[in-house]
ModelCIF file with pLDDT and N, C-alpha, C, O atoms, coordinates in Angstrom:
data_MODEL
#
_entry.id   MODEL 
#
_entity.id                         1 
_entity.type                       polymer 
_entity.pdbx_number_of_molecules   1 
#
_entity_poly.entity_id                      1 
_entity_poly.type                           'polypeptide(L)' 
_entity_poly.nstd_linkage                   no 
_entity_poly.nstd_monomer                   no 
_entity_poly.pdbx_seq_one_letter_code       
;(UNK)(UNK)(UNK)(UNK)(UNK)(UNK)(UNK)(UNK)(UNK)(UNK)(UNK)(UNK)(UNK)(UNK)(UNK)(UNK)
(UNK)(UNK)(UNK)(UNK)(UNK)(UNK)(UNK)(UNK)(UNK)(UNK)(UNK)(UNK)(UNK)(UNK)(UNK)(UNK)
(UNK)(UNK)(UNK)(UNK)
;
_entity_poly.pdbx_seq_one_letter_code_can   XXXXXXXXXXXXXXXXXXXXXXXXXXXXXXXXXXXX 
_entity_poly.pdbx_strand_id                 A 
#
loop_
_entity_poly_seq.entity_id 
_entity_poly_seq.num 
_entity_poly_seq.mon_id 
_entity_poly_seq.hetero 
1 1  UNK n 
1 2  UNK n 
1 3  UNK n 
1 4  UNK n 
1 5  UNK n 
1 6  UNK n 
1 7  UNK n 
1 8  UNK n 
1 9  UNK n 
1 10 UNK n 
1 11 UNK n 
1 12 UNK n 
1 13 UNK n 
1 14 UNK n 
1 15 UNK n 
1 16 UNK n 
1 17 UNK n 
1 18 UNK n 
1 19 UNK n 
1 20 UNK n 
1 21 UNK n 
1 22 UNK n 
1 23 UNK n 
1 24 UNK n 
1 25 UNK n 
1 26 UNK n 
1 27 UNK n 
1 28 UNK n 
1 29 UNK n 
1 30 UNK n 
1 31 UNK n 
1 32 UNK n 
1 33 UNK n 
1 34 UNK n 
1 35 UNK n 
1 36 UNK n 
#
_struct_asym.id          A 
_struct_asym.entity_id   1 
#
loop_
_ma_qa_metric.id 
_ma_qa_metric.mode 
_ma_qa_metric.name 
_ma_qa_metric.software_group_id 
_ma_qa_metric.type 
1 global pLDDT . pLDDT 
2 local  pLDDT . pLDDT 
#
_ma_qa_metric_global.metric_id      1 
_ma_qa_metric_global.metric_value   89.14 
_ma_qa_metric_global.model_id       1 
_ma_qa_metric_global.ordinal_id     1 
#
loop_
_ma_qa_metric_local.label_asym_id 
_ma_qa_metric_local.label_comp_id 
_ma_qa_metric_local.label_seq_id 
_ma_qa_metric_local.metric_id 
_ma_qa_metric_local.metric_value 
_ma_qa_metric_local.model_id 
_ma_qa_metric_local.ordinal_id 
A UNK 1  2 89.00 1 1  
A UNK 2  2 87.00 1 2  
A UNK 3  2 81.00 1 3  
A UNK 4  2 70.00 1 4  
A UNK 5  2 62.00 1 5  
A UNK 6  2 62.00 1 6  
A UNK 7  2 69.00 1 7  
A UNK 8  2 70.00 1 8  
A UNK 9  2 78.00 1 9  
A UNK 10 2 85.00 1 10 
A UNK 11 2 89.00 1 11 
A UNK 12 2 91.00 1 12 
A UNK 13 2 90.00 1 13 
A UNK 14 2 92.00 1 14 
A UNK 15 2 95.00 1 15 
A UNK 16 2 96.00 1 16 
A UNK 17 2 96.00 1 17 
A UNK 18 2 96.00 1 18 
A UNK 19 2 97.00 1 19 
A UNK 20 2 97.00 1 20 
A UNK 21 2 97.00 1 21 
A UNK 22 2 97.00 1 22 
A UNK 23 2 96.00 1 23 
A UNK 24 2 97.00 1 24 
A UNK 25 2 96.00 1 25 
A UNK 26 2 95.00 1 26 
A UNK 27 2 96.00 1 27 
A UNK 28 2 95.00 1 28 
A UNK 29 2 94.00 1 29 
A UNK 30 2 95.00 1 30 
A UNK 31 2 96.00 1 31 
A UNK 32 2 96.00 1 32 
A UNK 33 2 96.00 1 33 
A UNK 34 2 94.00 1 34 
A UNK 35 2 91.00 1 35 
A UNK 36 2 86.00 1 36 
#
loop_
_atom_site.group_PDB 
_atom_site.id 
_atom_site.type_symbol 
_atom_site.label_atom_id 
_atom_site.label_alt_id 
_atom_site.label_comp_id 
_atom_site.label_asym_id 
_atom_site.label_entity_id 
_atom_site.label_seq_id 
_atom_site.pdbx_PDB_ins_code 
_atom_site.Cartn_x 
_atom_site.Cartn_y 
_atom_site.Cartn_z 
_atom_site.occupancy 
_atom_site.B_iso_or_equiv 
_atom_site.pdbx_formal_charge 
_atom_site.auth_seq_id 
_atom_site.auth_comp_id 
_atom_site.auth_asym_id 
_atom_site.auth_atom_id 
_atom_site.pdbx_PDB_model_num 
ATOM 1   N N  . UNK A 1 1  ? 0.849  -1.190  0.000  1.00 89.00 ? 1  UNK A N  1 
ATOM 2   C CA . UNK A 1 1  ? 0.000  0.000   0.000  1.00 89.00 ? 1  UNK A CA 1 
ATOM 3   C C  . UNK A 1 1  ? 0.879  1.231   0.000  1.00 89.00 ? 1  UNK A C  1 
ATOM 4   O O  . UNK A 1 1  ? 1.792  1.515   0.775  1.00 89.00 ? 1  UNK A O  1 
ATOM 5   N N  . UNK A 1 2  ? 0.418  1.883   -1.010 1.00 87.00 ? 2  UNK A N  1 
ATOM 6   C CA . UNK A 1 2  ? 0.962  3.378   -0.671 1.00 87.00 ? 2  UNK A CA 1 
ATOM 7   C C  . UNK A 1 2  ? -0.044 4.697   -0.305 1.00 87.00 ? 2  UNK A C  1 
ATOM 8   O O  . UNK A 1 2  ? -1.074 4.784   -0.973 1.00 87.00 ? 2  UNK A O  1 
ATOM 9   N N  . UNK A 1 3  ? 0.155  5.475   0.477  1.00 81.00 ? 3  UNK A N  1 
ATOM 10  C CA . UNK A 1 3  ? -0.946 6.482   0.366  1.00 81.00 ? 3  UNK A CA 1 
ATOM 11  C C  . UNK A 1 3  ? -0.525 7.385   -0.634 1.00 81.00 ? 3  UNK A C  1 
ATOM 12  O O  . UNK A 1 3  ? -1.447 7.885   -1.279 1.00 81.00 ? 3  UNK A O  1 
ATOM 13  N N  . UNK A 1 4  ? 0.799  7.781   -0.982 1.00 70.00 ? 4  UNK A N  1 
ATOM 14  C CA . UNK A 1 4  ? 1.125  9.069   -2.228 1.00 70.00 ? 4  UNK A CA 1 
ATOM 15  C C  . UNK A 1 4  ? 1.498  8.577   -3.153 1.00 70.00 ? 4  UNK A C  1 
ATOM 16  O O  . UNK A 1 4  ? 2.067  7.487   -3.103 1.00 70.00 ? 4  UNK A O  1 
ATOM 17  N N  . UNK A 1 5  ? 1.330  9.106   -4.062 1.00 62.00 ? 5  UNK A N  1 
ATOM 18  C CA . UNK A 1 5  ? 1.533  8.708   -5.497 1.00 62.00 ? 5  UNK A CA 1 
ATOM 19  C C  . UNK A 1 5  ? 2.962  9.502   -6.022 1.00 62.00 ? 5  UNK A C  1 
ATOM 20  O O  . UNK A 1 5  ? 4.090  9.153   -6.369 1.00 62.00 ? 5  UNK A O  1 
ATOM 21  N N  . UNK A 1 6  ? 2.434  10.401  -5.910 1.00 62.00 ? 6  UNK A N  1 
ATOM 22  C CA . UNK A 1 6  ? 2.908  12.127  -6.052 1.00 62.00 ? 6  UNK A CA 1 
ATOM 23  C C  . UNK A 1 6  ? 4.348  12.068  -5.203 1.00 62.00 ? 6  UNK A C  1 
ATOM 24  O O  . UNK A 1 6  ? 5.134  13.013  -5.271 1.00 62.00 ? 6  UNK A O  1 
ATOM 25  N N  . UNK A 1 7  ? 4.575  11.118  -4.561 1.00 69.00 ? 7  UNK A N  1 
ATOM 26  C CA . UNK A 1 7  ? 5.889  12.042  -3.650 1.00 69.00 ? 7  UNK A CA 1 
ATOM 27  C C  . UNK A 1 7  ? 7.251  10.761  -3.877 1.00 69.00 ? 7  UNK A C  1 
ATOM 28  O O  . UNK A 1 7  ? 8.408  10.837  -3.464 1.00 69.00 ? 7  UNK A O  1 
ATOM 29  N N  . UNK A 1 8  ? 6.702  9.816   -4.544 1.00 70.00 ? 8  UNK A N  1 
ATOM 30  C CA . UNK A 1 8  ? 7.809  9.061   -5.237 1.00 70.00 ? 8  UNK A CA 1 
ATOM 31  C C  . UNK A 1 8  ? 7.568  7.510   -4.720 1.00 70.00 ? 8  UNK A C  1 
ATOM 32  O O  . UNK A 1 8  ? 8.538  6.764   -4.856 1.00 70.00 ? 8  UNK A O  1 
ATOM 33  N N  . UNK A 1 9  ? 6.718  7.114   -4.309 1.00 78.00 ? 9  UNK A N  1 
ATOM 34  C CA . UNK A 1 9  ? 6.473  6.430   -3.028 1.00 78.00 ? 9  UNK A CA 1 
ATOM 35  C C  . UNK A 1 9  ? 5.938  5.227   -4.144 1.00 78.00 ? 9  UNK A C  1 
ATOM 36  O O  . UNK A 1 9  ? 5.137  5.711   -4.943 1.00 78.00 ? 9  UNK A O  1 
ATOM 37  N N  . UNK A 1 10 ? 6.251  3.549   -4.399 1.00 85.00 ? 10 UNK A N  1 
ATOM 38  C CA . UNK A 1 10 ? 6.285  2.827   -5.573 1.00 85.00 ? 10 UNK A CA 1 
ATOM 39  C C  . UNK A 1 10 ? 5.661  1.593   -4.932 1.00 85.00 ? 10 UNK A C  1 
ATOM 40  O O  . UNK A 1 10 ? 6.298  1.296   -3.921 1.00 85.00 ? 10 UNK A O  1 
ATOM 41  N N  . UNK A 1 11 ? 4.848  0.937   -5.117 1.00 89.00 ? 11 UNK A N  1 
ATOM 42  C CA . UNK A 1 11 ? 4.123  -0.690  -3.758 1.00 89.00 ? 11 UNK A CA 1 
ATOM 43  C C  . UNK A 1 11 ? 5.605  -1.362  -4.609 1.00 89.00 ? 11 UNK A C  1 
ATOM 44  O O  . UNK A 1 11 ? 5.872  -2.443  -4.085 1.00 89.00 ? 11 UNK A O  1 
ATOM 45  N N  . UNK A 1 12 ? 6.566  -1.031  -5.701 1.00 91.00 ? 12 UNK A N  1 
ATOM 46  C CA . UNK A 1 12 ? 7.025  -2.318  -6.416 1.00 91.00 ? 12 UNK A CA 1 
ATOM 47  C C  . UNK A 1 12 ? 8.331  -2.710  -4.990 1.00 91.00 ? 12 UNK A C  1 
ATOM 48  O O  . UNK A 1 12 ? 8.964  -3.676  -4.564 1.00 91.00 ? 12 UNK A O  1 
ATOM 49  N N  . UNK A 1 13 ? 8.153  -1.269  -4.709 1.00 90.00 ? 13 UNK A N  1 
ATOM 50  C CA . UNK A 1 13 ? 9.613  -1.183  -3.559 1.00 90.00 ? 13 UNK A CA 1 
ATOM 51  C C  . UNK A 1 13 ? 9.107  -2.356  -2.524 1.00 90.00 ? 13 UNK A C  1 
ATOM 52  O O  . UNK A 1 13 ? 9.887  -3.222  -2.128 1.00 90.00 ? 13 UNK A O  1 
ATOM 53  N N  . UNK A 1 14 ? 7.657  -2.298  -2.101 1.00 92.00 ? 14 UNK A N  1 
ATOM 54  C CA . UNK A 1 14 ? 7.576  -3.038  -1.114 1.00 92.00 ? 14 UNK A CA 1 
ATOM 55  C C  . UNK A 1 14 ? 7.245  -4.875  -1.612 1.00 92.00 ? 14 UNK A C  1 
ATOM 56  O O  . UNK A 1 14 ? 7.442  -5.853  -0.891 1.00 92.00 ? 14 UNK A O  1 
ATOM 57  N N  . UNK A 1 15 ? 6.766  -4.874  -2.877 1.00 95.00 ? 15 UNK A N  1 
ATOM 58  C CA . UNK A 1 15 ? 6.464  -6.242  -3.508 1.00 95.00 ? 15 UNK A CA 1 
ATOM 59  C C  . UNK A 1 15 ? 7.809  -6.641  -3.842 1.00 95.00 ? 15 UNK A C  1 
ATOM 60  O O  . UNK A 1 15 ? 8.203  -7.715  -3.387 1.00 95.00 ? 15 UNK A O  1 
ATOM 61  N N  . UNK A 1 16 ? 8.446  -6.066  -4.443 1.00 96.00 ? 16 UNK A N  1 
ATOM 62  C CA . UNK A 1 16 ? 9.785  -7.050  -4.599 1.00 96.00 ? 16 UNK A CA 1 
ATOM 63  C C  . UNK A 1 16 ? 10.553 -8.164  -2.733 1.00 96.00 ? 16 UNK A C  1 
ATOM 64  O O  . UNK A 1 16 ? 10.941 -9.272  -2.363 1.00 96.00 ? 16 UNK A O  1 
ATOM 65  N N  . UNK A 1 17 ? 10.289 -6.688  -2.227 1.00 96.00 ? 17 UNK A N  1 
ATOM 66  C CA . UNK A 1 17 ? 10.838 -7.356  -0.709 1.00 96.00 ? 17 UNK A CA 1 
ATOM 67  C C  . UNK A 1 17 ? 10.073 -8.596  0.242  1.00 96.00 ? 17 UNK A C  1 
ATOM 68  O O  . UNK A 1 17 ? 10.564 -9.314  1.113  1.00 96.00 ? 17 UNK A O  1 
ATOM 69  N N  . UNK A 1 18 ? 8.813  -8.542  -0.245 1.00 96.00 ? 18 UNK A N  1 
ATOM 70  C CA . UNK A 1 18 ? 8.097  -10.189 0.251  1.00 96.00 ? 18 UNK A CA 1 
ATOM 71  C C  . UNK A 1 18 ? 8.304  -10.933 -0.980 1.00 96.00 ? 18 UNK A C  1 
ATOM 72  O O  . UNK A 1 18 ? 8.756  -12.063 -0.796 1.00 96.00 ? 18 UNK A O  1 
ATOM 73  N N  . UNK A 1 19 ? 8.059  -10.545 -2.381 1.00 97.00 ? 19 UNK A N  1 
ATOM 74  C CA . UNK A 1 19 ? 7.830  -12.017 -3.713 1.00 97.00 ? 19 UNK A CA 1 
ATOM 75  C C  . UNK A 1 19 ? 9.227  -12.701 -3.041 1.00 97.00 ? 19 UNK A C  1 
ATOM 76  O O  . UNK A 1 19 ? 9.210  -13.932 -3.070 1.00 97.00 ? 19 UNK A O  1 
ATOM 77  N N  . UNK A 1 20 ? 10.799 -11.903 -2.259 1.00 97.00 ? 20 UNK A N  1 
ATOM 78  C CA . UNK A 1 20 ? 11.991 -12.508 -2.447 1.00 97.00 ? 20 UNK A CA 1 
ATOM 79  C C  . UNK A 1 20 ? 11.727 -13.517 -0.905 1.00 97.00 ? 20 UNK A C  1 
ATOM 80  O O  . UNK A 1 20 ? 12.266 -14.598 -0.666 1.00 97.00 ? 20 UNK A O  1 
ATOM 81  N N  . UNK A 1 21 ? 10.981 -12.949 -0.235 1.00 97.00 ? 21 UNK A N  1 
ATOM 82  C CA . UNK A 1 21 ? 10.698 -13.965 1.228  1.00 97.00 ? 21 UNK A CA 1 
ATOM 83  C C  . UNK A 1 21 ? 10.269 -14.397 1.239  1.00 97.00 ? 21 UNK A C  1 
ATOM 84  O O  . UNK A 1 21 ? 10.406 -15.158 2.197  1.00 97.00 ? 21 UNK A O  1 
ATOM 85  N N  . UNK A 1 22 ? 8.859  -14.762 0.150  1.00 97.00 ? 22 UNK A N  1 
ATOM 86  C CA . UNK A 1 22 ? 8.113  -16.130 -0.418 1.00 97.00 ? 22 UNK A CA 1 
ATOM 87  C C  . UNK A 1 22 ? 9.097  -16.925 -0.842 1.00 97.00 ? 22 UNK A C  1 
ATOM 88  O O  . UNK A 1 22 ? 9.624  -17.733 -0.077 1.00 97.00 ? 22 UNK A O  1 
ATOM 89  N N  . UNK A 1 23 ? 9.494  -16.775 -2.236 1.00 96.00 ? 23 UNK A N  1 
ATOM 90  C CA . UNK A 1 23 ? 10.677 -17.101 -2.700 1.00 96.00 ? 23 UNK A CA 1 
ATOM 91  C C  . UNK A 1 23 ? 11.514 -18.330 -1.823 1.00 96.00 ? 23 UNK A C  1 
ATOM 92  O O  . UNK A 1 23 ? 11.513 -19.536 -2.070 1.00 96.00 ? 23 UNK A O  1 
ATOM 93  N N  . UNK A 1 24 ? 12.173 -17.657 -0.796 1.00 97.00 ? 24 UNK A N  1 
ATOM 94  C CA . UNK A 1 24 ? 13.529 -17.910 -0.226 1.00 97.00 ? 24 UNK A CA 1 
ATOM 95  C C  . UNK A 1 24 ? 12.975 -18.943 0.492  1.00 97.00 ? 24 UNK A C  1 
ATOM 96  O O  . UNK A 1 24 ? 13.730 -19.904 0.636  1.00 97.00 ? 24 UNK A O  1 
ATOM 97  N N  . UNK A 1 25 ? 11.127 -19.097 1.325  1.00 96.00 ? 25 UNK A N  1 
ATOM 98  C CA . UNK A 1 25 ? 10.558 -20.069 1.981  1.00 96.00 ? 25 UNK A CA 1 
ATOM 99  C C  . UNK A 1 25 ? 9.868  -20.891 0.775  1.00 96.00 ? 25 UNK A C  1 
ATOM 100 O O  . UNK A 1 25 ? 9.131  -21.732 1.288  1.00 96.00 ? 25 UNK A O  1 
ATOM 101 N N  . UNK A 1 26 ? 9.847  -20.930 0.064  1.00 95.00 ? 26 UNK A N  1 
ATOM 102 C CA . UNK A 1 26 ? 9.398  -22.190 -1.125 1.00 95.00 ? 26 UNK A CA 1 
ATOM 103 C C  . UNK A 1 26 ? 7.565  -21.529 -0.855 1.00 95.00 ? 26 UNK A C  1 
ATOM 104 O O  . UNK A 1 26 ? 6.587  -22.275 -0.899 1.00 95.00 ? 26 UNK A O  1 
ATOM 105 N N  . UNK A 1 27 ? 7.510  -20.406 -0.659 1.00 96.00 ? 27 UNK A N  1 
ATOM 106 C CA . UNK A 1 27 ? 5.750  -20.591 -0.054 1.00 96.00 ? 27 UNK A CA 1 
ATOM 107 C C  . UNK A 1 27 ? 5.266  -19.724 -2.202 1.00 96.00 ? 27 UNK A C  1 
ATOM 108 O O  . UNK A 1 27 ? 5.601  -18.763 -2.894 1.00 96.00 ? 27 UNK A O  1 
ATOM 109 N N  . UNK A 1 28 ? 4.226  -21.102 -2.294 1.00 95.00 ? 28 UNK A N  1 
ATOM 110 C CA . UNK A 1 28 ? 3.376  -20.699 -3.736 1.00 95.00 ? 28 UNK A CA 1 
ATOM 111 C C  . UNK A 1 28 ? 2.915  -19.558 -3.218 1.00 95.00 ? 28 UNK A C  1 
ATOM 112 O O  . UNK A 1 28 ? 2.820  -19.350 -2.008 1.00 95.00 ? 28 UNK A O  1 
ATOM 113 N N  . UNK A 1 29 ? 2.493  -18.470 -4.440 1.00 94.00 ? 29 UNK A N  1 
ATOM 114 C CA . UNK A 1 29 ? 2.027  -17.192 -4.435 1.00 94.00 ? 29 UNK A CA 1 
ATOM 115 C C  . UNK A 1 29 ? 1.092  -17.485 -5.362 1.00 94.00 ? 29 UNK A C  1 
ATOM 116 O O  . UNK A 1 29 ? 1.078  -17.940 -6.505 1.00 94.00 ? 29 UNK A O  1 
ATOM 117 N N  . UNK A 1 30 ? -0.033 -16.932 -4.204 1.00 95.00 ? 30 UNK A N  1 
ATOM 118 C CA . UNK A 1 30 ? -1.511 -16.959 -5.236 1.00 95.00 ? 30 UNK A CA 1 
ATOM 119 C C  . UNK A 1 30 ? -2.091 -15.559 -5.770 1.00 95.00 ? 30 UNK A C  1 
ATOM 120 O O  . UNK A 1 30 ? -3.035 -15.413 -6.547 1.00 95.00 ? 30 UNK A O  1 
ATOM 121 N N  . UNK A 1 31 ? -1.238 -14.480 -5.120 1.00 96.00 ? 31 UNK A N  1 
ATOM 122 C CA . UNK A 1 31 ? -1.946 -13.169 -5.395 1.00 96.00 ? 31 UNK A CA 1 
ATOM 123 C C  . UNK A 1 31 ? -1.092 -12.387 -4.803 1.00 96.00 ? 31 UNK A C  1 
ATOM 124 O O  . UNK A 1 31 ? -0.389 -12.585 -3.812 1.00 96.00 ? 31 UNK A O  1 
ATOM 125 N N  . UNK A 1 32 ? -1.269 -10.959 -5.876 1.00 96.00 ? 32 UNK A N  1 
ATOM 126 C CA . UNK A 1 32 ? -0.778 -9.683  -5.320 1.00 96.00 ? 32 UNK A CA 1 
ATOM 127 C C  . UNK A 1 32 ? -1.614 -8.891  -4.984 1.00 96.00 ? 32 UNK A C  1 
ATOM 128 O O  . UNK A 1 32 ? -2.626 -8.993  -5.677 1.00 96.00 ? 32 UNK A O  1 
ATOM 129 N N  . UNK A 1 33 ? -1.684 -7.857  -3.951 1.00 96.00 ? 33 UNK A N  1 
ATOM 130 C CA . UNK A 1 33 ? -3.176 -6.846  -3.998 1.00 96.00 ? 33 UNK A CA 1 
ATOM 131 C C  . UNK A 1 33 ? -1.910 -5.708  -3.605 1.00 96.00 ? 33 UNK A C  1 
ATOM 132 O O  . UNK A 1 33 ? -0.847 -5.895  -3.014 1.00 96.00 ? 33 UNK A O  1 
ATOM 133 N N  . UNK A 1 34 ? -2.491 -4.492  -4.183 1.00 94.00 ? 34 UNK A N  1 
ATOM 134 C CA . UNK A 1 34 ? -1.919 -2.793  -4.184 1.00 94.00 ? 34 UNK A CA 1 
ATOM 135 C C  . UNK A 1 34 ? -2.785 -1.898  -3.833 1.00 94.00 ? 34 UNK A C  1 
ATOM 136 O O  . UNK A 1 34 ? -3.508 -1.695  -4.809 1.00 94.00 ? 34 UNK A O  1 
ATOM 137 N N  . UNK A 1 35 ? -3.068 -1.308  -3.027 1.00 91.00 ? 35 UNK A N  1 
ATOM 138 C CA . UNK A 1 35 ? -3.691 -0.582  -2.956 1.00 91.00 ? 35 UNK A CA 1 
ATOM 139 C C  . UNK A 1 35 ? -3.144 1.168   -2.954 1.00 91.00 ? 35 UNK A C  1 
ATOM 140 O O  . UNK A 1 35 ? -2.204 1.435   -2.206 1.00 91.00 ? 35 UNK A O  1 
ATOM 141 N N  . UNK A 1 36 ? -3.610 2.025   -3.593 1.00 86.00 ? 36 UNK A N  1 
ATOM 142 C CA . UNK A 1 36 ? -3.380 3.314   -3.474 1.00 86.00 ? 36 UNK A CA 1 
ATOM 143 C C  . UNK A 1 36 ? -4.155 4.130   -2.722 1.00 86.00 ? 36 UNK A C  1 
ATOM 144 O O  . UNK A 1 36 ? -3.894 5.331   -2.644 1.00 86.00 ? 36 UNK A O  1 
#
């Protein structure tokens, strides 16, 4: 989740940093959700 759009603020910054801790625990990924 981000609340600003406008001030540089990206969900990819925060999705990359769990897809790599799913990842690293073998855990399947069934979904992404973003909210702005």
């Amino acid at each position: 989740r981000v609340s600003t759009v406008d001030k540089g603020q990206d969900p990819e910054t925060q999705l990359l940093v769990l897809r790599e801790y799913a990842a690293r625990r073998a855990y399947v990924m069934v979904g992404e959700y973003v909210d702005y």
